[in-house]
PDB file of N, CA and C in Angstrom:
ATOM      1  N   UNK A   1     -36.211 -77.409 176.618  1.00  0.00           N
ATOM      2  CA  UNK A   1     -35.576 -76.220 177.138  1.00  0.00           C
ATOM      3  C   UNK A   1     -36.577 -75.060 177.132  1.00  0.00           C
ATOM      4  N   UNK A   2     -36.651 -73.992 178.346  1.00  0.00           N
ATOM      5  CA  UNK A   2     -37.256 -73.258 178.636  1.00  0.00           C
ATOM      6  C   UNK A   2     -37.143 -71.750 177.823  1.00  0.00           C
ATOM      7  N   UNK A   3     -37.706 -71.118 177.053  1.00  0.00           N
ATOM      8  CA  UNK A   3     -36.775 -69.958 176.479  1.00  0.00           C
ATOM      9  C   UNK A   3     -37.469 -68.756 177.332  1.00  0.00           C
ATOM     10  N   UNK A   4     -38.588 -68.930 178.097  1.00  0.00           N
ATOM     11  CA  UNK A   4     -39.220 -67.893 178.765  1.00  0.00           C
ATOM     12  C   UNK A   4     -38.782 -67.948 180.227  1.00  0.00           C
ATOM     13  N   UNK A   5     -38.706 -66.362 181.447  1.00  0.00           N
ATOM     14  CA  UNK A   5     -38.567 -66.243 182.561  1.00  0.00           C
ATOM     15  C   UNK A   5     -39.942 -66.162 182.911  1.00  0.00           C
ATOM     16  N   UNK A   6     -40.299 -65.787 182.229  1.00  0.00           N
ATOM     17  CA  UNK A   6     -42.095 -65.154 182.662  1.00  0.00           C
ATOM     18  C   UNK A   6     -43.095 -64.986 181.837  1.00  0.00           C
ATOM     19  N   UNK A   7     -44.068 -65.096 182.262  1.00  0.00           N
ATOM     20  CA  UNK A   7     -45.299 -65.323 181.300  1.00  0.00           C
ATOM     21  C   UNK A   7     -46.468 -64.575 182.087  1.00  0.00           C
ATOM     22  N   UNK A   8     -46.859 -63.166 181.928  1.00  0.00           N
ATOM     23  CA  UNK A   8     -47.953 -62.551 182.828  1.00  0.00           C
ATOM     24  C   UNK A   8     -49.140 -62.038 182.092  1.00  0.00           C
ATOM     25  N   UNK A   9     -49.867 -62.766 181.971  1.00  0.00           N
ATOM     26  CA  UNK A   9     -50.979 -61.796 181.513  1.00  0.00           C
ATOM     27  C   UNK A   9     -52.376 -61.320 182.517  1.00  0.00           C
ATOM     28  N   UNK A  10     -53.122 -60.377 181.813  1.00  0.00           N
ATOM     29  CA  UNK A  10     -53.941 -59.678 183.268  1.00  0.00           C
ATOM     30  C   UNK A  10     -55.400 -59.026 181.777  1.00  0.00           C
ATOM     31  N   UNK A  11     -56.212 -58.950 182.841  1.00  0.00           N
ATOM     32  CA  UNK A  11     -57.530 -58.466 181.829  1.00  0.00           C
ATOM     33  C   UNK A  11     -57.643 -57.276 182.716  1.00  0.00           C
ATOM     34  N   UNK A  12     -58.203 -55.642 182.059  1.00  0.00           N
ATOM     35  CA  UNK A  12     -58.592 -54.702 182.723  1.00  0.00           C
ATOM     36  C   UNK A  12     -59.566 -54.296 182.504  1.00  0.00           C
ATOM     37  N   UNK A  13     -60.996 -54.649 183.107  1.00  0.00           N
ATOM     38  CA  UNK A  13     -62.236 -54.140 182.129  1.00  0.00           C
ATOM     39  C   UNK A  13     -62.589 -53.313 182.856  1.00  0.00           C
ATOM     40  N   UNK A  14     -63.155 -52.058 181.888  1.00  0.00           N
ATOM     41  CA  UNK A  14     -63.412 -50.718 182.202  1.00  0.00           C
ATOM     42  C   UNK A  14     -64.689 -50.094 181.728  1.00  0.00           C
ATOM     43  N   UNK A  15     -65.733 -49.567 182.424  1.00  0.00           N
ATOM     44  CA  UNK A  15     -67.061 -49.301 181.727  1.00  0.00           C
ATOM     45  C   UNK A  15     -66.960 -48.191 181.296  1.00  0.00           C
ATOM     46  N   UNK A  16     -67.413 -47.931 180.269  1.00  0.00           N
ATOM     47  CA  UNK A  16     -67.578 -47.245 179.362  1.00  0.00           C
ATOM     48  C   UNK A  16     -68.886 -46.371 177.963  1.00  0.00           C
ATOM     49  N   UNK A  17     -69.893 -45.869 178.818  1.00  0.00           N
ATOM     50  CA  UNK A  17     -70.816 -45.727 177.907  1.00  0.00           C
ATOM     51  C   UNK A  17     -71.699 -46.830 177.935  1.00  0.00           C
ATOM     52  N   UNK A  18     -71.889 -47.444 178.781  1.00  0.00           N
ATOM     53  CA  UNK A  18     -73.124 -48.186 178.712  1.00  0.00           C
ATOM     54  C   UNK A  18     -72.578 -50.115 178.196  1.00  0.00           C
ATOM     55  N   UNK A  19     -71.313 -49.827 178.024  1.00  0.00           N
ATOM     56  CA  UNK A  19     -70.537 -51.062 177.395  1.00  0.00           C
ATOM     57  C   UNK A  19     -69.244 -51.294 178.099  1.00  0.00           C
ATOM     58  N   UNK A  20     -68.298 -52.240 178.289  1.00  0.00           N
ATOM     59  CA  UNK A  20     -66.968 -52.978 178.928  1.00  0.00           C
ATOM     60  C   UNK A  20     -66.204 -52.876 177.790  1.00  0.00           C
ATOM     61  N   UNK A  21     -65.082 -52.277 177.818  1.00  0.00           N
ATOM     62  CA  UNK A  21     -63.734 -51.778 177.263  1.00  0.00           C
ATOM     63  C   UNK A  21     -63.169 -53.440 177.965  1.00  0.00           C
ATOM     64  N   UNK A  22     -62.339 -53.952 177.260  1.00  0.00           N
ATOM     65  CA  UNK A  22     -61.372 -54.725 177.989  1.00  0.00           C
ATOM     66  C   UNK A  22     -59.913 -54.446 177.131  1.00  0.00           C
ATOM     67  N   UNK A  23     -59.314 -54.534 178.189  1.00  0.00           N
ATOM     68  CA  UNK A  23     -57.417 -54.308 177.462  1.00  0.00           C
ATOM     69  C   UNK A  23     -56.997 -55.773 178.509  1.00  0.00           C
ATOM     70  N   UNK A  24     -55.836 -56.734 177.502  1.00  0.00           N
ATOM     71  CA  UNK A  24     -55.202 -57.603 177.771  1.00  0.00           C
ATOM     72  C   UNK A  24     -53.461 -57.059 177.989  1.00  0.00           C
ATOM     73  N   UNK A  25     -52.888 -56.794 178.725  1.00  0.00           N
ATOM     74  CA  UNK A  25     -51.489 -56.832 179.483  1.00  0.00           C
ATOM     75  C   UNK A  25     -50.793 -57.761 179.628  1.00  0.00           C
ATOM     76  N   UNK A  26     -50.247 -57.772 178.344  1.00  0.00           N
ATOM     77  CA  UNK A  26     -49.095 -59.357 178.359  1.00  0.00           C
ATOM     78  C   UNK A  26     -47.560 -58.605 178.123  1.00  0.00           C
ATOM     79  N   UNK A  27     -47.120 -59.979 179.814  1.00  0.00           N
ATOM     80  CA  UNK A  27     -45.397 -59.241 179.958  1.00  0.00           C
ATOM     81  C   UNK A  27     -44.741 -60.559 179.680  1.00  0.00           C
ATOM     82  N   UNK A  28     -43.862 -60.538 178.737  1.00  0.00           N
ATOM     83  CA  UNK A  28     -43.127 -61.744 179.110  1.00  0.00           C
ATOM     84  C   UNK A  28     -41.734 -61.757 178.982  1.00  0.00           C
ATOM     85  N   UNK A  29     -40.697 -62.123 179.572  1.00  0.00           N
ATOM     86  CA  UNK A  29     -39.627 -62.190 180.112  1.00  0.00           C
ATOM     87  C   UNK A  29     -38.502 -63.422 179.114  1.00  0.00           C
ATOM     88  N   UNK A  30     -37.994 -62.894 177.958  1.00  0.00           N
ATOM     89  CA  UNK A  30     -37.322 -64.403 177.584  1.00  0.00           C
ATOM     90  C   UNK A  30     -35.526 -64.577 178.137  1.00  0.00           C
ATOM     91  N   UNK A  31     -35.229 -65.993 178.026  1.00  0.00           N
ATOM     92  CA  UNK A  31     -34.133 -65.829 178.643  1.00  0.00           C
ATOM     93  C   UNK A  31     -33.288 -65.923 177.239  1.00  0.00           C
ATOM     94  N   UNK A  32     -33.488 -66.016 176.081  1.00  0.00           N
ATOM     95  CA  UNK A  32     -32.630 -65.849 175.156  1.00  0.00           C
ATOM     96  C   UNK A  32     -32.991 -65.469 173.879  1.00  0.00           C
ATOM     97  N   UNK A  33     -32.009 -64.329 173.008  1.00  0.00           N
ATOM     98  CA  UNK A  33     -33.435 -63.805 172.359  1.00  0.00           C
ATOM     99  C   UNK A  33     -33.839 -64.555 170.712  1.00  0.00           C
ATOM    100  N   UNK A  34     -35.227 -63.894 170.502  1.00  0.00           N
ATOM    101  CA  UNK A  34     -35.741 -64.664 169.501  1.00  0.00           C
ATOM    102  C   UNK A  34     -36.122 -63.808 168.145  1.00  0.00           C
ATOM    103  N   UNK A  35     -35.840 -64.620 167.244  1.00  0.00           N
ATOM    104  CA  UNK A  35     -36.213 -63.412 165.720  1.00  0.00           C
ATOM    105  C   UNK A  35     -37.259 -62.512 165.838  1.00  0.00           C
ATOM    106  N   UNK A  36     -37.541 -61.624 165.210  1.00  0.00           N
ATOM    107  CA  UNK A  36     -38.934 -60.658 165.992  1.00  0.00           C
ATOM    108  C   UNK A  36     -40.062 -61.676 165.173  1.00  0.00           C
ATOM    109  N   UNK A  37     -39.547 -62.349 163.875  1.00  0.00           N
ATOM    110  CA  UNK A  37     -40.941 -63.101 162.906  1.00  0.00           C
ATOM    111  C   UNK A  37     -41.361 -64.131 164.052  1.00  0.00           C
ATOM    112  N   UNK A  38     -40.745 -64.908 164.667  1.00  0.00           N
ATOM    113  CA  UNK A  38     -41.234 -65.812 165.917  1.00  0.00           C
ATOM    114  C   UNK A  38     -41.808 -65.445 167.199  1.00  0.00           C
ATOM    115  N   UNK A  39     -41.236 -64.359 167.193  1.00  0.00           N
ATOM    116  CA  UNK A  39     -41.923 -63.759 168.555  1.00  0.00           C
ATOM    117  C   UNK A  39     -42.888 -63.097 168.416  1.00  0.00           C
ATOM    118  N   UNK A  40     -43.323 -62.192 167.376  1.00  0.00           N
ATOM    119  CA  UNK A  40     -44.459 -61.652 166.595  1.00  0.00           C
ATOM    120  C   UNK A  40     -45.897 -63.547 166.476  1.00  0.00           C
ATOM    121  N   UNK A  41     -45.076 -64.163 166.032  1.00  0.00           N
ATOM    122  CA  UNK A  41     -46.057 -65.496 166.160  1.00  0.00           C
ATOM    123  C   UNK A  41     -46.593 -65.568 167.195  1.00  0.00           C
ATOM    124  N   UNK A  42     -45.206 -65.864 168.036  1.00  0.00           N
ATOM    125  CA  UNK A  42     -46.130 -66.406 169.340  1.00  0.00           C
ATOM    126  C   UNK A  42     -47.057 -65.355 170.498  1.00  0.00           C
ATOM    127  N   UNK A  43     -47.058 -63.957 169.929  1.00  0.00           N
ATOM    128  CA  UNK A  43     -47.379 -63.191 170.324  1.00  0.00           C
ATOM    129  C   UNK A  43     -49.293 -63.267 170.219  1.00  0.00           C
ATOM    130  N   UNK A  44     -48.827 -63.295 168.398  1.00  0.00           N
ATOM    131  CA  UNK A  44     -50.583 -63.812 168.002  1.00  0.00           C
ATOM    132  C   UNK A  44     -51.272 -64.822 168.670  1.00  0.00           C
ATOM    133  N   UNK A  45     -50.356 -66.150 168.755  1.00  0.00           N
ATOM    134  CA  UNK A  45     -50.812 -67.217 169.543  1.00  0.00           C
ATOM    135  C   UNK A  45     -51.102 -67.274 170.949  1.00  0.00           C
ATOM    136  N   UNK A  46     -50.543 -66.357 171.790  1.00  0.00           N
ATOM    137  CA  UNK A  46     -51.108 -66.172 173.271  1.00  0.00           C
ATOM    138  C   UNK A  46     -52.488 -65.284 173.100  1.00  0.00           C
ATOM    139  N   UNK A  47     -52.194 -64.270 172.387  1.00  0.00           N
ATOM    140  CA  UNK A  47     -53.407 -63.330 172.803  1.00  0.00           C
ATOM    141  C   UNK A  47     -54.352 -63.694 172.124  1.00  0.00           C
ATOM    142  N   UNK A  48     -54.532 -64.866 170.685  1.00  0.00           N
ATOM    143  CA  UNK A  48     -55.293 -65.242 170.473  1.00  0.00           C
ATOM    144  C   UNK A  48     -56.236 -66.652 171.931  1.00  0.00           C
ATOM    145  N   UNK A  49     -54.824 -67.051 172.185  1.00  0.00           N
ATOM    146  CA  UNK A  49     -55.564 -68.060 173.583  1.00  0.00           C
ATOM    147  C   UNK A  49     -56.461 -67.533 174.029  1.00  0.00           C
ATOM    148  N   UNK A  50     -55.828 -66.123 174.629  1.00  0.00           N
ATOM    149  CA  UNK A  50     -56.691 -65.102 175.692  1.00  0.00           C
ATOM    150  C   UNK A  50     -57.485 -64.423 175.404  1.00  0.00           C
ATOM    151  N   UNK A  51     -57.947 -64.177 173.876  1.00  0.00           N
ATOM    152  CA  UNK A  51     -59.394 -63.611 173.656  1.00  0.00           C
ATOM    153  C   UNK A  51     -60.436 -65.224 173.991  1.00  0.00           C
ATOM    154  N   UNK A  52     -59.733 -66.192 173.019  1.00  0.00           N
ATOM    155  CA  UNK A  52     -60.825 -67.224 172.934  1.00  0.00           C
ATOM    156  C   UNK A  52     -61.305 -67.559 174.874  1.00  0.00           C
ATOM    157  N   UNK A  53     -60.208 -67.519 175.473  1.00  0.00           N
ATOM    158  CA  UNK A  53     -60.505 -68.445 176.749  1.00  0.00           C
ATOM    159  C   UNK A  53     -61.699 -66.869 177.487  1.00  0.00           C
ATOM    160  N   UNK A  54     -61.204 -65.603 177.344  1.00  0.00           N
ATOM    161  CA  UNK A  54     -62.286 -64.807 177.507  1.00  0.00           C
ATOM    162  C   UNK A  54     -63.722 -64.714 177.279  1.00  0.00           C
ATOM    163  N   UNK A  55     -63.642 -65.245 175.859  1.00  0.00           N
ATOM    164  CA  UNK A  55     -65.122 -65.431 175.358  1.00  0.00           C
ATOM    165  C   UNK A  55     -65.558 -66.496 176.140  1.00  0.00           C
ATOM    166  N   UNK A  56     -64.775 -67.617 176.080  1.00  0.00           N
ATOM    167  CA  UNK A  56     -65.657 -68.761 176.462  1.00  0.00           C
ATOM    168  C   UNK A  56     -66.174 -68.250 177.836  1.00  0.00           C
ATOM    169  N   UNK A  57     -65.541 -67.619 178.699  1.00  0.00           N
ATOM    170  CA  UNK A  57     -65.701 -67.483 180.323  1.00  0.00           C
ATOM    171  C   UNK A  57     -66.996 -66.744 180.371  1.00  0.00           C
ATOM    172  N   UNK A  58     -67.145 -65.284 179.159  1.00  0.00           N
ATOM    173  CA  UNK A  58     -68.164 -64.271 179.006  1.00  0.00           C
ATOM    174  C   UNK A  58     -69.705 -65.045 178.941  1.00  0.00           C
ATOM    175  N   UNK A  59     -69.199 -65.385 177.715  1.00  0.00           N
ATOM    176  CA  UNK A  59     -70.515 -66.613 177.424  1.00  0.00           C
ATOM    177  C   UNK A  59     -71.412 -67.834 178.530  1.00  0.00           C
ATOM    178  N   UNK A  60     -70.532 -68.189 179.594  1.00  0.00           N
ATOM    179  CA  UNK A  60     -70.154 -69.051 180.369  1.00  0.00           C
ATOM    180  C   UNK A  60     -71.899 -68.956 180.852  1.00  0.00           C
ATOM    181  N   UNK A  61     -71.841 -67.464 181.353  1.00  0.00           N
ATOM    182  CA  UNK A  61     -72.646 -66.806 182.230  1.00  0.00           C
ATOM    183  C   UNK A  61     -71.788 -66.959 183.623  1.00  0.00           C
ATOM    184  N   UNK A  62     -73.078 -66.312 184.755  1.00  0.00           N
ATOM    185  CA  UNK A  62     -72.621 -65.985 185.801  1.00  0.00           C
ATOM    186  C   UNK A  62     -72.114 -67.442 186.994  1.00  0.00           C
ATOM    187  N   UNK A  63     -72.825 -68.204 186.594  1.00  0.00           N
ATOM    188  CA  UNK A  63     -72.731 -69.620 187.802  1.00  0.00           C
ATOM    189  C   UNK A  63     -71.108 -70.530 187.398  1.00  0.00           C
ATOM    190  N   UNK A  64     -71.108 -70.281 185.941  1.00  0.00           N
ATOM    191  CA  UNK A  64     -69.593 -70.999 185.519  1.00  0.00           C
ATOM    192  C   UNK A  64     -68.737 -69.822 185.619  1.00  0.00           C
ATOM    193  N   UNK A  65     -68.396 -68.812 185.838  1.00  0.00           N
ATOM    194  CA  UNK A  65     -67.780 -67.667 186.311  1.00  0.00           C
ATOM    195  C   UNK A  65     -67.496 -67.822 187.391  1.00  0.00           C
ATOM    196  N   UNK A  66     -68.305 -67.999 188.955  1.00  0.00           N
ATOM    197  CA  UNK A  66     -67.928 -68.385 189.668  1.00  0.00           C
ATOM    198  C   UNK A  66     -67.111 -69.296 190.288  1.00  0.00           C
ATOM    199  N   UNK A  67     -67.432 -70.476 189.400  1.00  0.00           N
ATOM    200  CA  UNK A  67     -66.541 -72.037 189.547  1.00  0.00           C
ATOM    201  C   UNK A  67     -65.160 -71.326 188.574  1.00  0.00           C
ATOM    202  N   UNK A  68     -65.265 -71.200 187.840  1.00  0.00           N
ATOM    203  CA  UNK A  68     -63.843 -70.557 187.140  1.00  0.00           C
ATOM    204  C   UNK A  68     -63.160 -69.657 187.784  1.00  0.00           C
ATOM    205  N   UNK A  69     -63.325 -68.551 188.792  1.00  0.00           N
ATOM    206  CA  UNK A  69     -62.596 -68.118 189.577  1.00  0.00           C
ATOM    207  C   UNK A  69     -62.380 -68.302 190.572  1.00  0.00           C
ATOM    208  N   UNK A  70     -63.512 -69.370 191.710  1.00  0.00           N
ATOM    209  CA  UNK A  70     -63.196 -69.906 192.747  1.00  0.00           C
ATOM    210  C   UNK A  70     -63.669 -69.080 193.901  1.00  0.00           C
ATOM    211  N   UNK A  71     -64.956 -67.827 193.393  1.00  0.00           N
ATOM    212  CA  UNK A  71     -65.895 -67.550 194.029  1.00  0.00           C
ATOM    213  C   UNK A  71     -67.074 -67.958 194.107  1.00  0.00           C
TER     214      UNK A  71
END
């Protein structure tokens, strides 16, 4: 069983002083509700996904960047 409508997340990187600011924007939509101690979990557990899958992409360099976005 599904407990989510939606699942959105988005990266906004912004220069800054010579360095990239990034902010992660996670919306998600449940269809029934959940203790805040579980949802606080799974909260850690997405945005932890989305730093790691960030790094890996950063690190990647520029030629696996391309194949990863499909430019």
């Amino acid at each position: 069983m599904t407990t989510m409508r939606r699942l959105d997340g988005r990266y906004v990187f912004e220069p800054v002083n010579g360095r990239t600011d990034v902010t992660y924007h996670l919306a998600i939509e449940l269809i029934v509700p959940i203790p805040g101690f579980i949802k606080h979990r799974a909260e850690l557990k997405i945005i932890g996904t989305a730093l790691d899958e960030l790094k890996r992409w950063a690190e990647a360099g520029p030629p696996a960047r391309e194949t990863a976005t499909g430019r």
